[in-house]
C-alpha atoms as a PDB file:
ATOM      1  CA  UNK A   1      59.319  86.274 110.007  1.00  0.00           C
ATOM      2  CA  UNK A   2      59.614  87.696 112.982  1.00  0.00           C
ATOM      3  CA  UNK A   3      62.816  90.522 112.498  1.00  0.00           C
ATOM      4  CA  UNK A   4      60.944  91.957 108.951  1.00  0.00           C
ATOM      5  CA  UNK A   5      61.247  95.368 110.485  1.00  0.00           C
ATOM      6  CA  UNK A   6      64.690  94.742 112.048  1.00  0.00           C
ATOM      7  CA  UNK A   7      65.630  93.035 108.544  1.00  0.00           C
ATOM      8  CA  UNK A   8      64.428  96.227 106.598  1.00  0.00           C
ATOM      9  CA  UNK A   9      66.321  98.523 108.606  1.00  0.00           C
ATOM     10  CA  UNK A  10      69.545  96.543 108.182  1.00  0.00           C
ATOM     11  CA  UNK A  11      69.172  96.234 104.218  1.00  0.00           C
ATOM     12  CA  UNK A  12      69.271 100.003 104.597  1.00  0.00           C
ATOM     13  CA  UNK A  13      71.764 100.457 106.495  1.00  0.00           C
ATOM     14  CA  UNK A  14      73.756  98.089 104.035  1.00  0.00           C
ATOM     15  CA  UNK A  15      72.714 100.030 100.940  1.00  0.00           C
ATOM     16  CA  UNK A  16      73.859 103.148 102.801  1.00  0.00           C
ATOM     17  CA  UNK A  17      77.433 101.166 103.764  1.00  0.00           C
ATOM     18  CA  UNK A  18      77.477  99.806  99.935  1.00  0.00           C
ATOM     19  CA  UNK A  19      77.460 103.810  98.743  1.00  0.00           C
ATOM     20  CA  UNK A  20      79.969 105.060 101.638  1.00  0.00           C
ATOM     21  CA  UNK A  21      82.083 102.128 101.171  1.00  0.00           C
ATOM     22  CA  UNK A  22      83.203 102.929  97.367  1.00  0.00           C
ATOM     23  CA  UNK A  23      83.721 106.268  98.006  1.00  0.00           C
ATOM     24  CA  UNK A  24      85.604 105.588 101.293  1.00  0.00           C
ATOM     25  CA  UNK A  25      87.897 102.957  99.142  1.00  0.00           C
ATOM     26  CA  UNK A  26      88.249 105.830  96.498  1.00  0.00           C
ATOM     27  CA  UNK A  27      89.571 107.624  98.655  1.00  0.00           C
ATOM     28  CA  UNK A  28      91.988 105.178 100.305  1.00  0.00           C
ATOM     29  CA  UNK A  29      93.537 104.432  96.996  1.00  0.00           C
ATOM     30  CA  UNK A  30      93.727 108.355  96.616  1.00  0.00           C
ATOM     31  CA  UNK A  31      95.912 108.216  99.914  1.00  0.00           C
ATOM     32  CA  UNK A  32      97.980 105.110  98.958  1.00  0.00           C
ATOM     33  CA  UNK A  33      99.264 107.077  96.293  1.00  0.00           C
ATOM     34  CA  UNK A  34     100.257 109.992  98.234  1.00  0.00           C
ATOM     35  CA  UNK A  35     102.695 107.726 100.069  1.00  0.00           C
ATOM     36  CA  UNK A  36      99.658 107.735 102.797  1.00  0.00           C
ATOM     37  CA  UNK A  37      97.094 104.597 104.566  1.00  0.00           C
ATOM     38  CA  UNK A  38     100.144 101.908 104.922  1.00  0.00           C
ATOM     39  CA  UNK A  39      97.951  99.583 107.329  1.00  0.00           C
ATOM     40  CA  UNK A  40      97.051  95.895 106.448  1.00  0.00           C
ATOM     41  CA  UNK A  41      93.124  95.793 107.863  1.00  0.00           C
ATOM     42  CA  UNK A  42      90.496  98.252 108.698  1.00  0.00           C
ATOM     43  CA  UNK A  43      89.077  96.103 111.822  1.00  0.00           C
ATOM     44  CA  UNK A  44      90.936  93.925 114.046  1.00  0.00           C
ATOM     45  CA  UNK A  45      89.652  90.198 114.278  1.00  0.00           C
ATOM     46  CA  UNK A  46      88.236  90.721 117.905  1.00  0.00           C
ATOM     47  CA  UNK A  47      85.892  92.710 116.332  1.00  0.00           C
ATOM     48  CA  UNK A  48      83.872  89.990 114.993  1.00  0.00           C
ATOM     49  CA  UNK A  49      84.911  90.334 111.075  1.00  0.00           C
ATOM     50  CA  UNK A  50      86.284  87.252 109.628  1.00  0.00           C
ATOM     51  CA  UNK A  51      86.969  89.526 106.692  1.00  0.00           C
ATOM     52  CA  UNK A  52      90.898  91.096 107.037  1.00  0.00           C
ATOM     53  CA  UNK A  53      91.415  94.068 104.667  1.00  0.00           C
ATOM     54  CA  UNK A  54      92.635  97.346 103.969  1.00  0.00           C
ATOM     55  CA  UNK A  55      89.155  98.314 102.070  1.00  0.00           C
ATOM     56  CA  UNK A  56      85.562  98.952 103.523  1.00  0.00           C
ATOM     57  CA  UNK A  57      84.254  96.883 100.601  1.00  0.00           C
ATOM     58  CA  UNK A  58      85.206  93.599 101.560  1.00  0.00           C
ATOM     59  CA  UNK A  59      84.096  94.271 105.104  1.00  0.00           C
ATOM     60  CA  UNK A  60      80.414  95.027 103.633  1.00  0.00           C
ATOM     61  CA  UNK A  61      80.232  92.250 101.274  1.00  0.00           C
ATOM     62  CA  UNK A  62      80.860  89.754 104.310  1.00  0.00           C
ATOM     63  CA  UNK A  63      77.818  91.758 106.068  1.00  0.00           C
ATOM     64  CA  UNK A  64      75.311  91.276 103.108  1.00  0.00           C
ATOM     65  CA  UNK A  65      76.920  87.771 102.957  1.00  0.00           C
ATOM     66  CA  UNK A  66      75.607  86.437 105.907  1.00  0.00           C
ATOM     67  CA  UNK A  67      72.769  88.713 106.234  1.00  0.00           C
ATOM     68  CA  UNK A  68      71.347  86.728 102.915  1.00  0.00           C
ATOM     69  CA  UNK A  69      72.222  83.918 105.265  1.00  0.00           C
ATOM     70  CA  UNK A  70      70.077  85.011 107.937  1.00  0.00           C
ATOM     71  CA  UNK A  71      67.096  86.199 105.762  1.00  0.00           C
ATOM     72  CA  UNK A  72      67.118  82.486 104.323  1.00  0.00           C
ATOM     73  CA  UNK A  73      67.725  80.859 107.503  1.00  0.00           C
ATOM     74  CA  UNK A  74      64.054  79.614 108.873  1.00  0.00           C
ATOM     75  CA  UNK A  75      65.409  80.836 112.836  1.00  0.00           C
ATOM     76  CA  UNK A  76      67.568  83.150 113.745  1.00  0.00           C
ATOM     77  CA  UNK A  77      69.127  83.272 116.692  1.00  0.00           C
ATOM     78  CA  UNK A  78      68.890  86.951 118.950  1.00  0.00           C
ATOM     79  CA  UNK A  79      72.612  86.370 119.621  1.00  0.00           C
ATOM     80  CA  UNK A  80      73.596  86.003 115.642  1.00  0.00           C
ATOM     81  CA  UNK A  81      71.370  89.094 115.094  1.00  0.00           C
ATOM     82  CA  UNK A  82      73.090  90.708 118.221  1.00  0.00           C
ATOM     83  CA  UNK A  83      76.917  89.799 116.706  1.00  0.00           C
ATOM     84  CA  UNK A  84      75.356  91.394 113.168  1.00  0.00           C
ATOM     85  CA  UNK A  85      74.051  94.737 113.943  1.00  0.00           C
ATOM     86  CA  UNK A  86      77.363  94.732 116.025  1.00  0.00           C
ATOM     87  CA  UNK A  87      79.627  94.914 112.802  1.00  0.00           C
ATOM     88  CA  UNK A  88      77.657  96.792 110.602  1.00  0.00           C
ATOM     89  CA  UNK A  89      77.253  99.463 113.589  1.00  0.00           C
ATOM     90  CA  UNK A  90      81.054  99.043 113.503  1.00  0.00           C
ATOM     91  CA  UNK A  91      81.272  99.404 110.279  1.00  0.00           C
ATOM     92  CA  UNK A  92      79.397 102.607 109.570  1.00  0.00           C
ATOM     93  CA  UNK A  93      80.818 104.340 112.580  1.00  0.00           C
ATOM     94  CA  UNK A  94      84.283 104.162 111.165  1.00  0.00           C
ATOM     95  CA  UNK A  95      82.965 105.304 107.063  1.00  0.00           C
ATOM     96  CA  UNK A  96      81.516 108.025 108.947  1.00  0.00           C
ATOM     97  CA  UNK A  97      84.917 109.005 110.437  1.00  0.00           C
ATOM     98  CA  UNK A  98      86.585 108.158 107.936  1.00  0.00           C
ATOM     99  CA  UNK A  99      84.200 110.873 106.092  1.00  0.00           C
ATOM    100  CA  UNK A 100      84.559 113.368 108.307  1.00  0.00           C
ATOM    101  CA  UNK A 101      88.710 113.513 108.432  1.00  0.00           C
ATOM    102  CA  UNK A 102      88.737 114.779 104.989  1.00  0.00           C
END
């Protein structure tokens, strides 16, 4: 396989958005209930997420979706891996902040 480096980085980096993700949506709910967070998605579609929600969980479950894809997938385009590390860049630069606005 040619991206096993690439492909062990990016299982990282979805562990890492797994963890930040459930404490992110933690503390959404914490802010829905303090009359706070009234938006309907975290990314807008142009963004490349097919996913629409007002969680970070649902967001990273579509990630490790198709990155299972990829990893079983006998090619892989550079493009698909391109549109990938796209979103999950996406994706951890807004947990992180998101973190830091505590």
């Amino acid at each position: 396989m040619p991206y096993t480096n690439v492909f062990l980085q990016i299982k990282e980096n979805l562990q890492i958005a797994y963890r930040q993700a459930i404490d992110s949506d933690t503390r959404l709910d914490e802010l829905r209930k303090a009359g706070h967070g009234k938006f309907v998605a975290i990314f807008t579609e142009d963004q490349g997420f097919t996913e629409s929600s007002n969680r970070f969980l649902p967001y990273v479950q579509e990630l490790v979706a198709e990155f299972d894809a990829m990893q079983s997938s006998t090619h892989v385009a550079p493009e698909t891996l391109e549109s990938f590390v796209k979103k999950l860049a996406a994706l951890l630069q807004t947990l992180q902040v998101f973190k830091q606005s505590k």
